[in-house]
N, C-alpha and C. Protein backbone atom coordinates (compact mmCIF):
# COMPACT_ATOMS: atom_id res chain seq x y z
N UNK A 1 167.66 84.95 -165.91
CA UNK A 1 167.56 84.89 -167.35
C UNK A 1 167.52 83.41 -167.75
N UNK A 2 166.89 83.45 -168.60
CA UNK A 2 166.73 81.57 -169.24
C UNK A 2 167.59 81.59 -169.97
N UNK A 3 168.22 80.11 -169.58
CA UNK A 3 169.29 79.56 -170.84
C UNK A 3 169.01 80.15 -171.82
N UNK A 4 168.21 79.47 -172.75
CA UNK A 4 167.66 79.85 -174.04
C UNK A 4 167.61 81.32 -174.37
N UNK A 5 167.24 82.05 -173.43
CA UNK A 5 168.01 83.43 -174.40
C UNK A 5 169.20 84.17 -173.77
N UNK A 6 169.77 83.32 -172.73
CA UNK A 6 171.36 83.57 -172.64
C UNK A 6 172.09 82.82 -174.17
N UNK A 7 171.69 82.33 -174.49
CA UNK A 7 172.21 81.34 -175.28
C UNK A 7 171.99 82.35 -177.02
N UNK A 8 170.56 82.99 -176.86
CA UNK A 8 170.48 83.73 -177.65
C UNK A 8 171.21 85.03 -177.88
N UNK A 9 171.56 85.45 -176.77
CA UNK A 9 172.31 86.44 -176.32
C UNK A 9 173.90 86.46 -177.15
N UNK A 10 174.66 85.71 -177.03
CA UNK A 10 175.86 84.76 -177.95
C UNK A 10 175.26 84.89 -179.43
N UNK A 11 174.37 84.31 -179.79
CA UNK A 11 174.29 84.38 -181.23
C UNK A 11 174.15 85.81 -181.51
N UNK A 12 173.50 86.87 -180.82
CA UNK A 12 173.66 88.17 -181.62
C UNK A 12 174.96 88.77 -181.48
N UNK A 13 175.52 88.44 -180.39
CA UNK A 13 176.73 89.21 -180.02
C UNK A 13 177.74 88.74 -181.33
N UNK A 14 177.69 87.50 -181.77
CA UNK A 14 178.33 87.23 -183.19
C UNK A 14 178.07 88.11 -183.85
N UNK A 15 176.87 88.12 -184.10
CA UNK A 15 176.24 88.94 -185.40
C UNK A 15 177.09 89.98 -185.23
N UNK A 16 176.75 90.67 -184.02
CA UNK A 16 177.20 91.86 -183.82
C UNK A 16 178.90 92.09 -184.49
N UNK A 17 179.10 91.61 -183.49
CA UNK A 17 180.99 91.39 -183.69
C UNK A 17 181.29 91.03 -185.23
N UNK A 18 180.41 90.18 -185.79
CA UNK A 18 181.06 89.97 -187.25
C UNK A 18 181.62 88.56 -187.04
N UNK A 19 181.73 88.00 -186.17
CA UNK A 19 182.88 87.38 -185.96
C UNK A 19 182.54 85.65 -185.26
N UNK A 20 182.51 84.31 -185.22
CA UNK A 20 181.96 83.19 -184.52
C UNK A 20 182.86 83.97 -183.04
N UNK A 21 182.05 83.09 -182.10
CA UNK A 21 182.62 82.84 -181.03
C UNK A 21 183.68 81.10 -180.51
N UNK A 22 184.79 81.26 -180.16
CA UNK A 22 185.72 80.03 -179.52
C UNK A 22 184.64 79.16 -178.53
N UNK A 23 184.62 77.84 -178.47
CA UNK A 23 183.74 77.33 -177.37
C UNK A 23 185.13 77.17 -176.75
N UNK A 24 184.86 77.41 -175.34
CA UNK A 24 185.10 77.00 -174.51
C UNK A 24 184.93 76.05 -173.35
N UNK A 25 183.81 75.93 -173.29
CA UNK A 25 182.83 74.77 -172.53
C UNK A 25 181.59 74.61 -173.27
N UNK A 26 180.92 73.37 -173.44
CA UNK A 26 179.53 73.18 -173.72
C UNK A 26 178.87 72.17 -173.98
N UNK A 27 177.96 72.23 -172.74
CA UNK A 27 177.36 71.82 -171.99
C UNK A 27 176.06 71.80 -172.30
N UNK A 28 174.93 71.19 -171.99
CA UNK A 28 173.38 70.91 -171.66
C UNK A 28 173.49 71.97 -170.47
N UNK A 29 174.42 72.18 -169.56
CA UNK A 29 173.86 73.43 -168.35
C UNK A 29 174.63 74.51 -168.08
N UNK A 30 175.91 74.53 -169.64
CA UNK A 30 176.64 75.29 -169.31
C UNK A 30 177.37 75.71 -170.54
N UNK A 31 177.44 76.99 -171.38
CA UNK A 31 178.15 77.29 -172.31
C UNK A 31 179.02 78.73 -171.97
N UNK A 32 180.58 78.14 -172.21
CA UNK A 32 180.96 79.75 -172.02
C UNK A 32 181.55 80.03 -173.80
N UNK A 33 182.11 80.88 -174.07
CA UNK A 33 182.80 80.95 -175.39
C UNK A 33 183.32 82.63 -175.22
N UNK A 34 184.23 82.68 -175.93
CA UNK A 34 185.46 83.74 -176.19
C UNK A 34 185.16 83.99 -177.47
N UNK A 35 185.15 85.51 -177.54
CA UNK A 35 185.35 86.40 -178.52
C UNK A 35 186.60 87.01 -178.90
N UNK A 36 187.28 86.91 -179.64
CA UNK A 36 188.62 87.48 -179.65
C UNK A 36 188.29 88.90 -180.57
N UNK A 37 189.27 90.27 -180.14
CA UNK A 37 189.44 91.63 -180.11
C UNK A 37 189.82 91.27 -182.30
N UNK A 38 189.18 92.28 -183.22
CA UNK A 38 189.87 91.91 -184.52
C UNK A 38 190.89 92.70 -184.30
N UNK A 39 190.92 93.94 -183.32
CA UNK A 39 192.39 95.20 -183.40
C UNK A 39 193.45 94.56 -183.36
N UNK A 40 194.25 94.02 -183.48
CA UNK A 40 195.15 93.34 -182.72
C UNK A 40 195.74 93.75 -181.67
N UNK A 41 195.06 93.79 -180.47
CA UNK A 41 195.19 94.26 -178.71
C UNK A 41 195.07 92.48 -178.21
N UNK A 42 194.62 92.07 -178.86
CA UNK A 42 194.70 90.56 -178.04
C UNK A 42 193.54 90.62 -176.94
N UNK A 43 192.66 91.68 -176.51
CA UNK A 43 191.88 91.81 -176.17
C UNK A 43 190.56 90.68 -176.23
N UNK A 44 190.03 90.18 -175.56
CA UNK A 44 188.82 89.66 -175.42
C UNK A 44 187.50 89.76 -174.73
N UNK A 45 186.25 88.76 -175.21
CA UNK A 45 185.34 89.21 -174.21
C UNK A 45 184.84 87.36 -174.24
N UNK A 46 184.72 87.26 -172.55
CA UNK A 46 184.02 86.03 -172.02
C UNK A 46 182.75 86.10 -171.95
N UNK A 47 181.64 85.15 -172.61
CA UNK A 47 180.30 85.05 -172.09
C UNK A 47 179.90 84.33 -171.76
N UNK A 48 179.73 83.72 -170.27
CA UNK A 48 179.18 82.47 -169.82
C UNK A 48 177.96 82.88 -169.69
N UNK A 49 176.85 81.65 -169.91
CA UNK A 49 175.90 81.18 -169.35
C UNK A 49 175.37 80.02 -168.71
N UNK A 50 174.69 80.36 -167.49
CA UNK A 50 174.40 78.65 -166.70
C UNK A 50 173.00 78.86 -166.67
N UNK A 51 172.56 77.37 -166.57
CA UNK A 51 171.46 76.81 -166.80
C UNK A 51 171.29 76.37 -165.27
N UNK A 52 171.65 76.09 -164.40
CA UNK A 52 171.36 76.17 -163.11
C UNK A 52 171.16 77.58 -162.72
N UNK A 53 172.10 78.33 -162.58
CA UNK A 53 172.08 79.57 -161.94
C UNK A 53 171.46 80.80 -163.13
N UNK A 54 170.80 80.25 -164.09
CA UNK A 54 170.27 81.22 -164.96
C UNK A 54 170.50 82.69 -164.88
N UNK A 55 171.80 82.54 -164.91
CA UNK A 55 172.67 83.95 -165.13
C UNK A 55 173.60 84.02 -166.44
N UNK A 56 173.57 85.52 -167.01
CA UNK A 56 174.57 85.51 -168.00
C UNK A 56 175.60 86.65 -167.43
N UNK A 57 177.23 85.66 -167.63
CA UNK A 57 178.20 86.49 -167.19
C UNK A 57 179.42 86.86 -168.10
N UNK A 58 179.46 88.22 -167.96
CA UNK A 58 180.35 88.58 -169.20
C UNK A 58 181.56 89.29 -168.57
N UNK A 59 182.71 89.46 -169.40
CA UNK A 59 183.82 89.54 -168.72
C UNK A 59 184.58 90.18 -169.98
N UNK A 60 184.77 90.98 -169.96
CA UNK A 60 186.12 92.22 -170.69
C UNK A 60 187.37 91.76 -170.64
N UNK A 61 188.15 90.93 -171.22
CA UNK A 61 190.15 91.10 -170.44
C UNK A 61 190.74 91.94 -171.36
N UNK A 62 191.56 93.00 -171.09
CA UNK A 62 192.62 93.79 -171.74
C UNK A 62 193.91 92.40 -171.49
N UNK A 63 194.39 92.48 -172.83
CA UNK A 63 195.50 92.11 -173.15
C UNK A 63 197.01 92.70 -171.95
C-alpha cells in the first residue's frame, strides 16, 4: 500500500470515528497515531503506517 493512501486511510477513519487522531510518531517515513474508545472502556485503536515497508498496521487494545 502507498504511504499516501495509508495516510489517507487515517483521515477517513477520523471522519469515521468523529473524532482527531493522537500523533504518536511523525515522520516523512513513518506515522502512527491513536484513536481513543468515546465509551469510556479506555479502549483504543493503533494505526501505523510505513513508507519503507508500505504497509498499514492496525491494532485493537482492550483496556
Amino acid at each position: 500500500m502507498s504511504f499516501q493512501k495509508c495516510l489517507a486511510i487515517i483521515r477517513k477513519t477520523s471522519g469515521s470515528l468523529g473524532t482527531p487522531p493522537t500523533n504518536i510518531v511523525e515522520t516523512e517515513i513513518m506515522r502512527m497515531v491513536r484513536f481513543n474508545s468515546n465509551d469510556g472502556t479506555g479502549d483504543y485503536i493503533l494505526l501505523t503506517c510505513s513508507k519503507i515497508d508500505q504497509k498499514l498496521i492496525m491494532l485493537s487494545v482492550k483496556a
